[in-house]
Protein backbone atom coordinates (compact mmCIF):
# COMPACT_ATOMS: atom_id res chain seq x y z
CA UNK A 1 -60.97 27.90 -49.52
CA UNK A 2 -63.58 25.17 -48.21
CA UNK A 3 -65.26 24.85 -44.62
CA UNK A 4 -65.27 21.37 -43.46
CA UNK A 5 -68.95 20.79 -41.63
CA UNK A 6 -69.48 18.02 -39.62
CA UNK A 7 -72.46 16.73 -38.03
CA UNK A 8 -72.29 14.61 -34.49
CA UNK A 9 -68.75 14.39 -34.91
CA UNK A 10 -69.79 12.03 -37.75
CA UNK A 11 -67.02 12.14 -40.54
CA UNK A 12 -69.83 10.02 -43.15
CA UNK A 13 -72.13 12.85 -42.72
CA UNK A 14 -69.24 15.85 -43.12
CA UNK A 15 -70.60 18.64 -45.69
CA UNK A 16 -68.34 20.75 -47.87
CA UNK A 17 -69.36 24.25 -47.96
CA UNK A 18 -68.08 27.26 -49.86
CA UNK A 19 -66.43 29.64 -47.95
CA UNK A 20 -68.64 32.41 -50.19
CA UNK A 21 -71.67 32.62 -48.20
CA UNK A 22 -72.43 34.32 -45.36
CA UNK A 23 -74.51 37.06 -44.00
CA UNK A 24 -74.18 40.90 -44.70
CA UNK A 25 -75.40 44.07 -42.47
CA UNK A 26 -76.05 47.13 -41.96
CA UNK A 27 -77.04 48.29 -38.06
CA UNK A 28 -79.19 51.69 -37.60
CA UNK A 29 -81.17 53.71 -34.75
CA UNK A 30 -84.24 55.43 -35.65
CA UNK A 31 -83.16 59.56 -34.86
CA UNK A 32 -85.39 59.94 -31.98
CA UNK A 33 -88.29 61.17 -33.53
CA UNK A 34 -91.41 61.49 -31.69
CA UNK A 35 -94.56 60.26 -33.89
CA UNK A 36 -97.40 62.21 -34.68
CA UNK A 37 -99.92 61.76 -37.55
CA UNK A 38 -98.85 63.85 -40.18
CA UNK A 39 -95.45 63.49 -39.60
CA UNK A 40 -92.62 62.36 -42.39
CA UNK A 41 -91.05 58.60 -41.14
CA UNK A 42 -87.73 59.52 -38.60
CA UNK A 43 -84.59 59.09 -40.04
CA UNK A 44 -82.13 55.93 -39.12
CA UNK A 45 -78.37 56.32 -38.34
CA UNK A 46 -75.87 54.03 -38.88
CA UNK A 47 -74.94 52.30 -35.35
CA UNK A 48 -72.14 50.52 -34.24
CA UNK A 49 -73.37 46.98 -32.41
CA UNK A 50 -72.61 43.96 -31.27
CA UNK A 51 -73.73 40.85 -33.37
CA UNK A 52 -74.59 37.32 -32.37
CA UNK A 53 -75.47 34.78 -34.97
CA UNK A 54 -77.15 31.42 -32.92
CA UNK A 55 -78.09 28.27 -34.82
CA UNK A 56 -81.30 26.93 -34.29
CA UNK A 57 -79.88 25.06 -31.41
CA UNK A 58 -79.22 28.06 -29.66
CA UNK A 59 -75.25 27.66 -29.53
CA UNK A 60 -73.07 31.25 -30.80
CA UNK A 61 -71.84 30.01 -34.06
CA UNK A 62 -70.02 33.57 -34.60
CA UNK A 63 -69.67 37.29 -33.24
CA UNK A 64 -68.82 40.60 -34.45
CA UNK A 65 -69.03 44.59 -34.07
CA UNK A 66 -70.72 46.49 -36.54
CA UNK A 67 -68.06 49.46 -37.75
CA UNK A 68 -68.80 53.25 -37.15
CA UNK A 69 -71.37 52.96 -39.84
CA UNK A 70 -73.40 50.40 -39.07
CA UNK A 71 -71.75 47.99 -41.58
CA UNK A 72 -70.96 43.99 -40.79
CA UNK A 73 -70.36 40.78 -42.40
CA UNK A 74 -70.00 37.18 -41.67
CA UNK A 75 -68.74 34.17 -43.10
CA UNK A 76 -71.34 31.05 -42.60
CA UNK A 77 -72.10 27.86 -43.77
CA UNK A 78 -75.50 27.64 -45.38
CA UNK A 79 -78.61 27.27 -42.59
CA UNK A 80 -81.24 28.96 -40.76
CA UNK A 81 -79.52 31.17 -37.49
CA UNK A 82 -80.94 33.71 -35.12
CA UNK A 83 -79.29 37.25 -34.88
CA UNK A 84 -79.18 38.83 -32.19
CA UNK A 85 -78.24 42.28 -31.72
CA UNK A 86 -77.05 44.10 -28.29
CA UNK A 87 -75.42 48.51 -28.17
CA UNK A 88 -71.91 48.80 -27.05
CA UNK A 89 -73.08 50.31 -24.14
CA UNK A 90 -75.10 47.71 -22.44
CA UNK A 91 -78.08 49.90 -21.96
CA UNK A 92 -81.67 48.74 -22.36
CA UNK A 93 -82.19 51.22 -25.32
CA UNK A 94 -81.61 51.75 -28.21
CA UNK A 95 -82.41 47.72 -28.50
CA UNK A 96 -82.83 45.40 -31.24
CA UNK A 97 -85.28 42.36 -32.06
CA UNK A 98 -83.39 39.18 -32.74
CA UNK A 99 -84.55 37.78 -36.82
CA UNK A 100 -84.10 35.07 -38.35
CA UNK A 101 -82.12 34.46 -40.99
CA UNK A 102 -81.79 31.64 -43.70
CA UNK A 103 -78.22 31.65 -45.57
CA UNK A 104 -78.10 29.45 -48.91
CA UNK A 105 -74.92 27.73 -50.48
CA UNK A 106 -72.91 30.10 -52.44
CA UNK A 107 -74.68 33.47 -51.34
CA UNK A 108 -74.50 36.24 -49.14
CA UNK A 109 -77.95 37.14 -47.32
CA UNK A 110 -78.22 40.91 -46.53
CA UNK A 111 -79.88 41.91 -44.07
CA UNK A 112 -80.93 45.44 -41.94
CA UNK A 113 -80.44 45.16 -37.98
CA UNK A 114 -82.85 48.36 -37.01
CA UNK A 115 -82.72 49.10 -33.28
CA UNK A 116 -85.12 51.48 -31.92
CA UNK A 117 -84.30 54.47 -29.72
CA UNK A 118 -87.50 54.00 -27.35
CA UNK A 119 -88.27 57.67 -27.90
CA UNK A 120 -91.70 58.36 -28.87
């Protein structure tokens, strides 16, 4: 299967991509742990989410939920998008910092979506 890309509604400058690449995820929440000097790193847990990929214009290319553990993916042409991350519940916390991320022809980028709980 092929995606049909087209730029400026252009059909000269239409790209053929393979429908193989993409992005890949997995969505966590650090445990709560308040920090302290000597202590051990807190734990993550997987955590269902709700995923917007942007391209660099801004513009939602594609959307999806993370499962019950923490686990998406997303078929994409290849280019640099933004992903931005947002809890089910629409509460300021746990939140998310949007990254970048570059996708190449052919190939799945993996990445880790890690929200933090705001407990400290």
């Amino acid at each position: 299967m092929l995606i049909t890309v087209c730029t400026a509604g252009i059909l000269a400058s239409c790209a053929t991509e393979p429908a193989n690449s993409g992005i890949k995820g997995h969505v966590t929440v650090d445990a709560g742990c308040p920090e302290t000097m000597d202590s051990t790193p807190c734990s993550q847990i997987p955590l269902p989410a709700h995923i917007v990929i942007r391209d660099t214009s801004g513009t939602t290319v594609r959307e999806a939920t993370s499962n019950g553990q923490g686990e998406f993916q997303l078929e994409l042409p290849a280019g640099t998008y933004e992903l931005h991350a947002a809890n089910l519940s629409g509460a300021p916390l746990p939140a998310a910092s949007p990254q970048q991320v570059v996708i190449e022809a052919g190939s799945i980028t993996e990445v880790n979506v890690a929200f933090d709980s705001g407990v400290r």
